[in-house]
Protein backbone atom coordinates (compact mmCIF):
# COMPACT_ATOMS: atom_id res chain seq x y z
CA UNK A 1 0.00 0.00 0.00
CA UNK A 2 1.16 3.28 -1.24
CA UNK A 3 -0.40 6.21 0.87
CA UNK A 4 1.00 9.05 -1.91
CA UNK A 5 -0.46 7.01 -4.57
CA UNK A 6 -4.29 6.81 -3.35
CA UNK A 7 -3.87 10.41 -2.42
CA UNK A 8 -3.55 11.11 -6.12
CA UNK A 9 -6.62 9.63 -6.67
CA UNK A 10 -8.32 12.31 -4.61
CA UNK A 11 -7.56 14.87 -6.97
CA UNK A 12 -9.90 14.52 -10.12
CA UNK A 13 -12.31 16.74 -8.94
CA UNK A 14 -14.81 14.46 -11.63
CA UNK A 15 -14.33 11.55 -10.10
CA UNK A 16 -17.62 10.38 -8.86
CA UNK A 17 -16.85 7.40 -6.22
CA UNK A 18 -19.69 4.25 -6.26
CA UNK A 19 -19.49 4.33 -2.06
CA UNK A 20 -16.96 5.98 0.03
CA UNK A 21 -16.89 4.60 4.28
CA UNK A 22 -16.45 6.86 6.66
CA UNK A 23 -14.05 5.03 9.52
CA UNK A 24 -10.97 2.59 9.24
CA UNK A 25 -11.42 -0.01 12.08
CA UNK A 26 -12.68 -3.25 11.66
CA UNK A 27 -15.72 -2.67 9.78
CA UNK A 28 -14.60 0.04 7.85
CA UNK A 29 -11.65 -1.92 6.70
CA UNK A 30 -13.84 -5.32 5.75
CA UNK A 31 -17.21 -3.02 4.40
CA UNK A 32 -14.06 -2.10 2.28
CA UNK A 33 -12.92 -5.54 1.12
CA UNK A 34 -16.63 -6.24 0.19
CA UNK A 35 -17.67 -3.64 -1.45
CA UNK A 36 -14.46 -3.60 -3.73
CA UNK A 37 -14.59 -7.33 -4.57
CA UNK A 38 -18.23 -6.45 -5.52
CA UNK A 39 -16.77 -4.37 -7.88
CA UNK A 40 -17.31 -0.42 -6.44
CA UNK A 41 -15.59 1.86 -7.32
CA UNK A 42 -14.79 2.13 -3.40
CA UNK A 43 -13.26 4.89 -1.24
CA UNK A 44 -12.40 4.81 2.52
CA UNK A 45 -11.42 7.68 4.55
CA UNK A 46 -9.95 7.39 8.40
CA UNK A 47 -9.43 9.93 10.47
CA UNK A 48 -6.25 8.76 12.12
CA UNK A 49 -4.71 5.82 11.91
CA UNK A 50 -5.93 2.43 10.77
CA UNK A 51 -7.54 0.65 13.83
CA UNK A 52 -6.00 3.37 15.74
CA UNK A 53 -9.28 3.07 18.17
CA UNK A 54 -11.02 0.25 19.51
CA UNK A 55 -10.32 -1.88 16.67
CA UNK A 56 -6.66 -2.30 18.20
CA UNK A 57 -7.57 -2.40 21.72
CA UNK A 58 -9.26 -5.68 21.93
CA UNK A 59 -9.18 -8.95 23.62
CA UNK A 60 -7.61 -10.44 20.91
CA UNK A 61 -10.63 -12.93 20.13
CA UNK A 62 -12.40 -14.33 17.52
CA UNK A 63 -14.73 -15.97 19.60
CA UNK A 64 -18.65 -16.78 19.79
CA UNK A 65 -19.47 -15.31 23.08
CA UNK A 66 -20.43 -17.64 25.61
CA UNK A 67 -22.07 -14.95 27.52
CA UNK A 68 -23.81 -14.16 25.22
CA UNK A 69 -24.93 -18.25 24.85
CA UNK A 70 -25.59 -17.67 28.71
CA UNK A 71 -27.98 -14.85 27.81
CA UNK A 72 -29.93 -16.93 25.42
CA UNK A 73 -29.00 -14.57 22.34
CA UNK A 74 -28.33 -18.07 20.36
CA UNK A 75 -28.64 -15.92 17.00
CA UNK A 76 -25.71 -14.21 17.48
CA UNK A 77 -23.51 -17.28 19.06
CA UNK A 78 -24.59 -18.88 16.21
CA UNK A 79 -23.83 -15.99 13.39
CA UNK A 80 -20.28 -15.36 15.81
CA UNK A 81 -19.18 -18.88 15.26
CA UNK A 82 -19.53 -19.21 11.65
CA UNK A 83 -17.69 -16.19 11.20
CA UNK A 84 -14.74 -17.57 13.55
CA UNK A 85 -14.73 -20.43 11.27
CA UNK A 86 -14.77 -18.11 8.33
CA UNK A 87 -11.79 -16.01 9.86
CA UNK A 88 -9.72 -19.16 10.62
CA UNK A 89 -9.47 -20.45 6.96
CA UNK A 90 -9.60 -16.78 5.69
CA UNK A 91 -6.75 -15.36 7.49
CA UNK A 92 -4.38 -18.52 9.27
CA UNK A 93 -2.05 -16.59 9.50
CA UNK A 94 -3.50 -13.97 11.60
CA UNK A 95 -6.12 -15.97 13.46
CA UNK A 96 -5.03 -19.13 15.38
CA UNK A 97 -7.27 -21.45 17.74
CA UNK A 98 -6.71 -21.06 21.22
CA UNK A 99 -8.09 -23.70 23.85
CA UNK A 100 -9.71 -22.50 26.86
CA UNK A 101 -10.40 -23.71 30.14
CA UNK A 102 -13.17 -22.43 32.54
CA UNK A 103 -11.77 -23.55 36.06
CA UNK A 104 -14.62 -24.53 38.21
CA UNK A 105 -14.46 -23.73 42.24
CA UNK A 106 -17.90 -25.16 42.80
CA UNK A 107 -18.53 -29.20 42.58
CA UNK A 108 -21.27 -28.06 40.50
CA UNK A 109 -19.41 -25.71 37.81
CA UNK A 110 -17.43 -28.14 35.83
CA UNK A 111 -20.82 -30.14 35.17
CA UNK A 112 -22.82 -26.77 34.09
CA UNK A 113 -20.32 -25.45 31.88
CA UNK A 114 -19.48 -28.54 30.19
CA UNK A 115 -23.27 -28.74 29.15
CA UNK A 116 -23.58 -25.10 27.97
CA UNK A 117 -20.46 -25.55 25.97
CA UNK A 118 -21.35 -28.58 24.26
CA UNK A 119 -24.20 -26.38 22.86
CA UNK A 120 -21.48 -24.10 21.57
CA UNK A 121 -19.78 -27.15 19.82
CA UNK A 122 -23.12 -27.76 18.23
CA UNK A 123 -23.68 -23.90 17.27
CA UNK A 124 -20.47 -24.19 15.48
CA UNK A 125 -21.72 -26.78 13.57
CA UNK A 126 -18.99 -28.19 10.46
CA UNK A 127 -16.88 -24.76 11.62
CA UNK A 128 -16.28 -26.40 14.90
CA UNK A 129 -12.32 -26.29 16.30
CA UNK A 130 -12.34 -29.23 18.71
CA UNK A 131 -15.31 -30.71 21.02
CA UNK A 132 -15.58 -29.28 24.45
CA UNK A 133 -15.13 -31.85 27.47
CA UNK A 134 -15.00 -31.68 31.34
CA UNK A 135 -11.78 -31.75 33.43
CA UNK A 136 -11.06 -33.56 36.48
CA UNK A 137 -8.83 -31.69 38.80
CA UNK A 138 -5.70 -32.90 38.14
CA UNK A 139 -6.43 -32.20 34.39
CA UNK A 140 -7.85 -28.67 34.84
CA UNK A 141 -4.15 -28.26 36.73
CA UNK A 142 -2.20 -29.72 34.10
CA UNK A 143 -3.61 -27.70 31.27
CA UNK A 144 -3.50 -24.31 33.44
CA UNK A 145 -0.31 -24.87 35.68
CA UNK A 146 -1.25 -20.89 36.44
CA UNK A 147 -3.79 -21.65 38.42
CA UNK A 148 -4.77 -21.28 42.26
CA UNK A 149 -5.40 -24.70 43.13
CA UNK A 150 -7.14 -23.70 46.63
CA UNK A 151 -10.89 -25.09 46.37
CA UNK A 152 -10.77 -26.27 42.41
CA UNK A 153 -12.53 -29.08 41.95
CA UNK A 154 -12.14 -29.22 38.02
CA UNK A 155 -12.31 -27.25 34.87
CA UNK A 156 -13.90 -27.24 31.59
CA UNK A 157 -11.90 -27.15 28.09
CA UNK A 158 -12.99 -25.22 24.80
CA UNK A 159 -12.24 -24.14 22.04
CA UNK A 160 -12.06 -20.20 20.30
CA UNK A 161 -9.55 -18.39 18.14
CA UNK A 162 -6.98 -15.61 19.09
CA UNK A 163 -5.74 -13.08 16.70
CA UNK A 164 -3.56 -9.83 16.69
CA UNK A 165 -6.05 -6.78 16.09
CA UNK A 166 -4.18 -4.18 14.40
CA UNK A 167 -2.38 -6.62 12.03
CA UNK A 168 -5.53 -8.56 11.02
CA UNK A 169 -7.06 -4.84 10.21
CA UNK A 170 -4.14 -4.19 7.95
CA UNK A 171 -4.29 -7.27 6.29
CA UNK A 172 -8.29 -6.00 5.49
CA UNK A 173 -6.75 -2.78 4.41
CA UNK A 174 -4.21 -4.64 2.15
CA UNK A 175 -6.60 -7.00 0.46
CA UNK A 176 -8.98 -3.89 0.07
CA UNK A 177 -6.35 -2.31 -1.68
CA UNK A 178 -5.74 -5.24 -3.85
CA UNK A 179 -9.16 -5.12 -5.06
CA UNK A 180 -8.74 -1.61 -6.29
CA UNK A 181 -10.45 0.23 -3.32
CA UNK A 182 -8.36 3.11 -2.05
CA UNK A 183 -7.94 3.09 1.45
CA UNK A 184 -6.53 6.05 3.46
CA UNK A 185 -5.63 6.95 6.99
CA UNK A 186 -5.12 10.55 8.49
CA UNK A 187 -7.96 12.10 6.30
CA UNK A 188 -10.36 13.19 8.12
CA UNK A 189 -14.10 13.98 6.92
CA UNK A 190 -15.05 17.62 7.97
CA UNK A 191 -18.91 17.71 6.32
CA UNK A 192 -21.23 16.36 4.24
CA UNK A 193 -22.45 17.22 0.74
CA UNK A 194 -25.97 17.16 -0.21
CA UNK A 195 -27.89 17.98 -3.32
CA UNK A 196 -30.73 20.46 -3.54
CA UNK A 197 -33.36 17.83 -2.91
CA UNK A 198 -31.40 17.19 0.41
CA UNK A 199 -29.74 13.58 -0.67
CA UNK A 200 -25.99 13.20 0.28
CA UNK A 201 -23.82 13.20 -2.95
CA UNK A 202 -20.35 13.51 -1.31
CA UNK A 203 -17.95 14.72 1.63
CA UNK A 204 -15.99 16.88 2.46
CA UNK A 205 -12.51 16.06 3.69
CA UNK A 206 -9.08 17.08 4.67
CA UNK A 207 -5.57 15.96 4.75
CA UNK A 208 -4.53 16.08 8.53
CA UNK A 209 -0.97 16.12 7.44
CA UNK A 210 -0.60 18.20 4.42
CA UNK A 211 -3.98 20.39 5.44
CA UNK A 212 -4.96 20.09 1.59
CA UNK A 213 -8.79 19.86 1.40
CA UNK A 214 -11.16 17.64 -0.82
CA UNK A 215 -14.69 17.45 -2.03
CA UNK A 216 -15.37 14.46 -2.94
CA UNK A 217 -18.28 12.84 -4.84
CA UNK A 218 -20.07 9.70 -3.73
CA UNK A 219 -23.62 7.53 -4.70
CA UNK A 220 -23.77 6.15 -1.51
CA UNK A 221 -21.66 7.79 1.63
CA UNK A 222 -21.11 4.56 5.20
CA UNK A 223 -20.69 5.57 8.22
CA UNK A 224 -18.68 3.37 10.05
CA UNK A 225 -16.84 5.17 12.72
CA UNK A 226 -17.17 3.14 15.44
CA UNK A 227 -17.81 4.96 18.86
CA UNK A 228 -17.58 8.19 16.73
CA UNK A 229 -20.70 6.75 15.10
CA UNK A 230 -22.99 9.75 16.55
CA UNK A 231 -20.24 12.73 15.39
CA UNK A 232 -20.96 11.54 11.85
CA UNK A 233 -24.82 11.08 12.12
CA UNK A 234 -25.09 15.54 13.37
CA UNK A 235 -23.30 16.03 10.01
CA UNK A 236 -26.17 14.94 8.83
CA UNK A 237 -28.82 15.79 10.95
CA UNK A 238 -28.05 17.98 14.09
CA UNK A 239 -31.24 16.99 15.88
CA UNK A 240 -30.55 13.04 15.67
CA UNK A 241 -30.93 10.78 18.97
CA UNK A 242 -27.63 9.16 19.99
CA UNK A 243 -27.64 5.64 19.44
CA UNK A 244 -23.79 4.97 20.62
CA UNK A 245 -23.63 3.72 24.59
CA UNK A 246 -19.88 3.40 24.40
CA UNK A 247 -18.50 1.30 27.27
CA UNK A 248 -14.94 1.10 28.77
CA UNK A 249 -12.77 -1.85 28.62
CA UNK A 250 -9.34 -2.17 29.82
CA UNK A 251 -6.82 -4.85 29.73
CA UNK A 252 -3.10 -5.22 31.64
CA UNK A 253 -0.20 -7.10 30.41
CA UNK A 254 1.96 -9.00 32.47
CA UNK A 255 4.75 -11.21 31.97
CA UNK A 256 4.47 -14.96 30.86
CA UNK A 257 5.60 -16.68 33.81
CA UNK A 258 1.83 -15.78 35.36
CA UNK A 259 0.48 -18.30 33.47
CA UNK A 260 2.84 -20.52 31.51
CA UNK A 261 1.38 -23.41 29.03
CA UNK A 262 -0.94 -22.91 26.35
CA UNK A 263 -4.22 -22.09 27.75
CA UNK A 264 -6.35 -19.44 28.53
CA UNK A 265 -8.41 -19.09 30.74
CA UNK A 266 -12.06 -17.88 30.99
CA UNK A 267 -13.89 -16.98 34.51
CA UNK A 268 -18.06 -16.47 33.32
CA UNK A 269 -19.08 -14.06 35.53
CA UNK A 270 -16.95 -11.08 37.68
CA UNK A 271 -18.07 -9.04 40.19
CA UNK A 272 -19.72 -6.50 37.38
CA UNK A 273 -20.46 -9.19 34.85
CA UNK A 274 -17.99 -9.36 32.80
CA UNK A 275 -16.30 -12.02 31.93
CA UNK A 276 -12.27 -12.27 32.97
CA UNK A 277 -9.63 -13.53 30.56
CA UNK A 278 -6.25 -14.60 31.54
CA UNK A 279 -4.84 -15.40 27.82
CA UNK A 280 -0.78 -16.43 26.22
CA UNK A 281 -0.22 -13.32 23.84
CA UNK A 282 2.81 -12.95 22.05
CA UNK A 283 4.94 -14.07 25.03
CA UNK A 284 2.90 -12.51 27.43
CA UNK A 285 -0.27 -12.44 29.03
CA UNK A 286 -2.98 -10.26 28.16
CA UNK A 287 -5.96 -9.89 31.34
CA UNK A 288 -9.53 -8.35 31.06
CA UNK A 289 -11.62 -6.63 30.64
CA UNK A 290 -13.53 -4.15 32.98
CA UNK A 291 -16.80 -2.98 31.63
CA UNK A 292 -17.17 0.97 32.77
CA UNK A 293 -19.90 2.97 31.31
CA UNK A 294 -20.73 6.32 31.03
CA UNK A 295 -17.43 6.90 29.76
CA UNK A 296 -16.96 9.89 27.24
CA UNK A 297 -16.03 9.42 23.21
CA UNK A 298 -12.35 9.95 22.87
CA UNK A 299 -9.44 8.84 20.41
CA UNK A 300 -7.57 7.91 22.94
CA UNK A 301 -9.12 6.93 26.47
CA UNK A 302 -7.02 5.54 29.04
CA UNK A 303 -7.50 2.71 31.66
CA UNK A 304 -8.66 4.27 34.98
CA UNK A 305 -7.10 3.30 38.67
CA UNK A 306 -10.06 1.34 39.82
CA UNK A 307 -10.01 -0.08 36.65
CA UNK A 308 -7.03 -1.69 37.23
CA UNK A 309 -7.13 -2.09 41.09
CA UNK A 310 -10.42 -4.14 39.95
CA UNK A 311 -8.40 -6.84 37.34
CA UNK A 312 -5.16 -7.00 39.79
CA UNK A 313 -7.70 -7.85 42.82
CA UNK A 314 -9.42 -10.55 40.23
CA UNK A 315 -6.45 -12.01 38.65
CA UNK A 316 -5.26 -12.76 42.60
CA UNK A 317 -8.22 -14.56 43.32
CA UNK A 318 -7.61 -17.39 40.26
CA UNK A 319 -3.97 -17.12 39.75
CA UNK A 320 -1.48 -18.87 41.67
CA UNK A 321 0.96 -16.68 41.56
CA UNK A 322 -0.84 -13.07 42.16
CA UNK A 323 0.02 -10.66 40.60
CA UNK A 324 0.63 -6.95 42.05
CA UNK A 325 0.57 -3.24 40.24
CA UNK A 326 4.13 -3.78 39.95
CA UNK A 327 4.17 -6.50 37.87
CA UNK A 328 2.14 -4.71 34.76
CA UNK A 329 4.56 -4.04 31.95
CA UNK A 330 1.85 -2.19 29.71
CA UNK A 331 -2.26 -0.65 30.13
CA UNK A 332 -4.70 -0.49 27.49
CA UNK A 333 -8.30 0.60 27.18
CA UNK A 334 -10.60 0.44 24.43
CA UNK A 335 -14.40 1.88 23.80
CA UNK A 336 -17.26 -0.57 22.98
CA UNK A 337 -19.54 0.86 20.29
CA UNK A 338 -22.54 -0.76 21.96
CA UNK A 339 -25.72 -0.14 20.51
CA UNK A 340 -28.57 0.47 23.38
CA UNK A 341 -31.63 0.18 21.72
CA UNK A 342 -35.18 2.57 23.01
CA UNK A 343 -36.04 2.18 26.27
CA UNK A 344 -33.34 -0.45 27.66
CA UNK A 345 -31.48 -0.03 30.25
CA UNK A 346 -29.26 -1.83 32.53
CA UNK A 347 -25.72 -2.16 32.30
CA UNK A 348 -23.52 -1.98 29.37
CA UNK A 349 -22.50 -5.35 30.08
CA UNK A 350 -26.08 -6.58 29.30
CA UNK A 351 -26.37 -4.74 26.26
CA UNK A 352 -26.01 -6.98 23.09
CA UNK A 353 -23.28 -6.77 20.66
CA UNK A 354 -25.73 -7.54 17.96
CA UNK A 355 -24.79 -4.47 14.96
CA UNK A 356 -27.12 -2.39 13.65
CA UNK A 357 -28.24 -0.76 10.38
CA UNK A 358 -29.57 3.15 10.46
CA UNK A 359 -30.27 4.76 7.03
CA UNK A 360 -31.08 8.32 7.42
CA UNK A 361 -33.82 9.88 5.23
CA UNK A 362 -30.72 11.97 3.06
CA UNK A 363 -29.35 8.56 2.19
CA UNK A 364 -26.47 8.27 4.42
CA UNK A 365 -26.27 4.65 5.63
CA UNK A 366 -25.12 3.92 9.29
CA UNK A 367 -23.25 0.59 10.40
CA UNK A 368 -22.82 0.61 14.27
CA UNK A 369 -21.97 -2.15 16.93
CA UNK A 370 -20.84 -5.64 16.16
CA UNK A 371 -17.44 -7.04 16.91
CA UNK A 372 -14.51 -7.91 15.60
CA UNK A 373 -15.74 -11.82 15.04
CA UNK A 374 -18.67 -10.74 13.13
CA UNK A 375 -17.28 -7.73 10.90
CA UNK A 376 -17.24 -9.12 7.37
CA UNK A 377 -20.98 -10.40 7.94
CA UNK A 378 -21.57 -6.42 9.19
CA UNK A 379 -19.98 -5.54 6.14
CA UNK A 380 -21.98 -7.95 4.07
CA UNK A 381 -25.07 -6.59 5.67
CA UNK A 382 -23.79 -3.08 4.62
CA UNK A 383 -22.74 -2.94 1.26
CA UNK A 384 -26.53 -4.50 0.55
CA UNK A 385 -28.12 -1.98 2.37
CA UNK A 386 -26.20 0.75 0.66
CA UNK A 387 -25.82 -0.31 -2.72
CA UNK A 388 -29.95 -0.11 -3.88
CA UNK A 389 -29.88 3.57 -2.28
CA UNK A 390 -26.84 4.55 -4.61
CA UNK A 391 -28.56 3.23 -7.44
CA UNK A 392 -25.81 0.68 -8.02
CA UNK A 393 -25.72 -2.61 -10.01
CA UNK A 394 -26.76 -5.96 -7.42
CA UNK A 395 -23.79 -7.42 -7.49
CA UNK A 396 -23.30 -10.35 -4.75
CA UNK A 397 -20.86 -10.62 -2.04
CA UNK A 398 -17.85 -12.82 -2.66
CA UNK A 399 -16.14 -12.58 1.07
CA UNK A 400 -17.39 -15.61 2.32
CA UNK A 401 -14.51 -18.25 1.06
CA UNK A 402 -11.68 -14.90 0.22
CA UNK A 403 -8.56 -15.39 1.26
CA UNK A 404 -6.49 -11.94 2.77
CA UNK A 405 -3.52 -10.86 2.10
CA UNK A 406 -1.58 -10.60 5.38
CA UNK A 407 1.45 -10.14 3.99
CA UNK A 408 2.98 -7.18 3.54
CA UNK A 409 5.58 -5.99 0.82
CA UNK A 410 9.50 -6.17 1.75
CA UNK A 411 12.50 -5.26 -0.33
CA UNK A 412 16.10 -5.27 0.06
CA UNK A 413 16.72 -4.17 3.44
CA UNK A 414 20.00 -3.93 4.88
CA UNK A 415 22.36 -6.54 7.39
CA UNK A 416 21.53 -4.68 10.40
CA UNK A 417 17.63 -4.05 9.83
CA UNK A 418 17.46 -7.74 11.43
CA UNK A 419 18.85 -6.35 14.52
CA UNK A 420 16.02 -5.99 17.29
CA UNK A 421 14.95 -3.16 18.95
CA UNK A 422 15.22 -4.03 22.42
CA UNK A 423 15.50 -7.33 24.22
CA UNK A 424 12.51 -7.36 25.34
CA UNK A 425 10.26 -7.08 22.39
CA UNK A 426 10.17 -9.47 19.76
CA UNK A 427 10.83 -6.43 16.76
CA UNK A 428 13.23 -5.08 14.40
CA UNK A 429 14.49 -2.27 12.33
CA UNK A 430 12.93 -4.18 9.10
CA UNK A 431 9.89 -4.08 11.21
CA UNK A 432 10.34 -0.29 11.58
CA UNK A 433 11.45 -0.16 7.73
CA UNK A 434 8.19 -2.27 6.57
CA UNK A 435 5.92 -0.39 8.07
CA UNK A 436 6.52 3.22 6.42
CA UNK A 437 7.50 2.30 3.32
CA UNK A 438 4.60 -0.45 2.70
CA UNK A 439 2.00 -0.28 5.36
CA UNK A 440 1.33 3.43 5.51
CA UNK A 441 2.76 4.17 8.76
CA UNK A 442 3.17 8.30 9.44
CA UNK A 443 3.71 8.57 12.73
CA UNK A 444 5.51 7.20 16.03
CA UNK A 445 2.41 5.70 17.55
CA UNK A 446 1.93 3.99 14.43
CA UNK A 447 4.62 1.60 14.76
CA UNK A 448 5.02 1.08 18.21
CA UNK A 449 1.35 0.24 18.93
CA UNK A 450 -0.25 -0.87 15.67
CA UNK A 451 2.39 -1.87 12.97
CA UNK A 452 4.30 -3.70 15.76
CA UNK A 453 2.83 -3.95 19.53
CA UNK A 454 5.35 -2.79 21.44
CA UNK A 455 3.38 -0.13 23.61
CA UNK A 456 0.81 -3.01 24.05
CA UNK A 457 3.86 -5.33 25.23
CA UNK A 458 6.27 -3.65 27.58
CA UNK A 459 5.48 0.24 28.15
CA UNK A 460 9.25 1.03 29.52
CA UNK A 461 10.90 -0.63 27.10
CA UNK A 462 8.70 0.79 24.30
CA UNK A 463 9.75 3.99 25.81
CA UNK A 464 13.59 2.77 25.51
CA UNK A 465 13.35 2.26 22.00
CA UNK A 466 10.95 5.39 20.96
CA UNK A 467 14.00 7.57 19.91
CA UNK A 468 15.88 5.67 17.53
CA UNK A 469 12.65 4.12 16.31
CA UNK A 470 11.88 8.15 15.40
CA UNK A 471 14.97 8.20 13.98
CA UNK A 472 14.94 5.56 11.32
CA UNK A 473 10.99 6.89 10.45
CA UNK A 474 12.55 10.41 10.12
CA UNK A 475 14.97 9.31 7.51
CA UNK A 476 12.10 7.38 5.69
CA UNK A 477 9.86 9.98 5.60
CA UNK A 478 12.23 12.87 4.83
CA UNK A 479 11.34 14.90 8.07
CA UNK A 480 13.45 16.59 10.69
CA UNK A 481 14.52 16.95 13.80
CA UNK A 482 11.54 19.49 14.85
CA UNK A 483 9.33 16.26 13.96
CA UNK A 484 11.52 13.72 16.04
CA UNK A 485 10.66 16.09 18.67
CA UNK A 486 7.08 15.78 18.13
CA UNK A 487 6.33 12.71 18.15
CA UNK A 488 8.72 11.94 20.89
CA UNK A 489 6.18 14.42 22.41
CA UNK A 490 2.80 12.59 21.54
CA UNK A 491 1.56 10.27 23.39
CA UNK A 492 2.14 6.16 22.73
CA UNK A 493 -0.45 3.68 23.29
């Protein structure tokens, strides 16, 4: 991918774009892929950076949802599972099965969850990864050598699929780009255009690092911004209801030897009703999530003190070895882009992650909640809602079986690009090198939390490495010391 290339294409002023998406997460990214394999002529626009928001602040799952199965919302298991399936032989690369174990502390537990997840097996149907079973003790040790043994009287294995966010949204971005979309980060939309009869027929849009401005023409305009969902919507109407609840998630990192072997493990119900993770990610382990609402809408929110008080005290309750504030090597939070529908209420935690379809009586078609399991079926769902109101072709979606491309370009790099950054991350300069010249990386952030996951993986070190990391982008990019300075400045993470 070629960021000065697409720009180009920005700049016949005739060009008339079949559908151009608002947003460049997850479902921006795949509504992408879809509607360019379709064959639209196919424009995306984000803001910032790819996945720069929630979209690389996940769990890290591809998963069904078993609270979701514990809330009786069997459509959505159901829909979640076939698209983990989907995701598995679509991108093996990027998405790998992961086996779970749900440790049970009651005589009782082992017996219940076994059941329930043997209804997940059969959800799954031919997609399934292995069959659930139950655990005796010694097993449920054995397979989480992690855990607090105190009171366990057995466990109960599954199956889902882990996956690293921010690369598997490139790899959208990439394979959208392939098709012949043209996909762009740090351009943000500033307005809407409309014709005299009050239809949208374009945006408006900037360059947030050259300030050049656009007007661009469109048949059909998405919006798929994610918690930013609402923003978009008063572009078009200033008097619309909010439909966006977002909700606060936050997730430490902590070093491997907290729960060595290959399992994860799942605890059903917390204190607020979440459900607690303890999962292996790239050498480390990744615990969540918290589930805080009335949070506000921000590009970058960050993990609050109880938030974290609240996983530490958790995690010491299941793991053997417990853990203290000491012992976190990196924070991250995220925003859910939950959808509360009229008149619910409750907790955020209750409210389903089911996605949801708003087209606005100008034409401007709305994509909002979902998950990252379920986003090429949301972007399925989208691109035939918005293609009859752009007066476009049918043309039927071929994402089902595609393959993505999650590899990016390389070329000659030199000896010492091999060389890694720091001895505790598992990157390099060709890493670094890779990322500006072929996966349209601008700034500092870029690389150390989405084009590699340092920040994500070991906050002091990442801050170790930030200078000479600036360095090597500098000489890429052509820019000087004044912008070393800057984004030594910004914040990472």
């Amino acid at each position: 991918m070629n960021r000065d290339a697409n720009l180009q294409q920005l700049d016949n002023s005739s060009t008339e774009w079949d559908i151009i998406i608002i947003g460049g997460g997850a479902t921006g990214l795949s509504s992408a892929l879809d509607a360019a394999t379709r064959g639209y002529r196919t424009l995306l626009l984000e803001q910032e950076d790819f996945s720069k928001g929630t979209s690389s602040r996940s769990t890290k799952l591809i998963h069904g949802g078993v609270r979701y199965l514990k809330q009786g919302n069997i459509s959505l298991v159901r829909e979640s599972l076939h698209e983990r399936g989907r995701l598995l032989r679509n991108a093996p690369n990027s998405v790998k099965p992961m086996p779970f174990v749900v440790p049970g502390y009651h005589w009782w537990e082992p017996f219940y969850y076994t059941i329930g997840l043997k209804l997940y097996d059969i959800l799954a149907g031919k997609l399934s990864i292995d069959r659930s079973r139950l655990l005796s003790r010694e097993s449920t040790l054995e397979r989480l050598p992690g855990i607090s043994p105190e009171g366990l009287n057995g466990g109960t294995l599954y199956y889902d699929a882990q996956f690293d966010d921010a690369r598997l949204a490139l790899a959208f971005a990439r394979s959208a780009n392939d098709a012949g979309a043209c996909v762009l980060n740090y351009v943000k939309v500033s307005g809407l255009d409309k014709t005299d009869s009050g239809k949208i027929c374009g945006v408006r849009a900037v360059d947030a690092l050259s300030r050049k401005e656009y007007s661009l023409k469109a048949k059909v305009v998405i919006n798929a911004t994610g918690v930013f969902t609402d923003g978009v919507r008063r572009m078009d109407d200033a008097e619309v209801r909010d439909v966006i609840e977002p909700s606060q998630g936050i997730h430490l990192v902590l070093d491997r030897d907290f729960l060595p072997g290959d399992c994860a493990i799942m605890i059903p119900k917390t204190d607020d009703g979440r459900v607690l993770f303890a999962i292996p990610w790239l050498n480390r382990v990744l615990l969540g999530t918290t589930d805080t609402p009335g949070v506000p809408v921000e590009l970058d929110p960050r993990p609050q003190q109880d938030e974290i008080d609240y996983l530490i005290e958790h995690a010491g309750r299941y793991l053997a070895k417990a853990p203290s504030h000491d012992d976190i090597r990196a924070t991250f939070a995220g925003l859910r882009p939950l959808v509360r529908p009229p008149k619910q209420s409750g907790a955020t935690s209750e409210i389903s992650r089911d996605h949801s379809l708003f087209v606005s009586d100008s034409g401007l078609v709305t994509i909002a909640g979902g998950k990252w399991t379920t986003c090429r079926k949301m972007a399925e769902d989208t691109i035939d809602q918005a293609y009859p109101i752009g007066g476009l072709e049918k043309k039927d979606c071929v994402t089902h079986e595609l393959r993505l491309n999650e590899s990016p370009e390389t070329d000659a790099l030199p000896q010492d690009a091999k060389q890694k950054l720091h001895d505790r991350l598992p990157y390099t300069q060709a890493n670094v090198l890779v990322a500006v010249r072929h996966e349209m990386a601008q700034t500092l952030d870029d690389v150390l939390s989405r084009r590699t996951r340092c920040s994500f993986l070991d906050e002091k070190a990442t801050a170790e490495i930030a200078p000479a990391v600036a360095k090597i982008m500098a000489e890429e990019l052509g820019r000087d010391a004044q912008w070393i300075e800057a984004q030594l400045a910004a914040p990472i993470g």
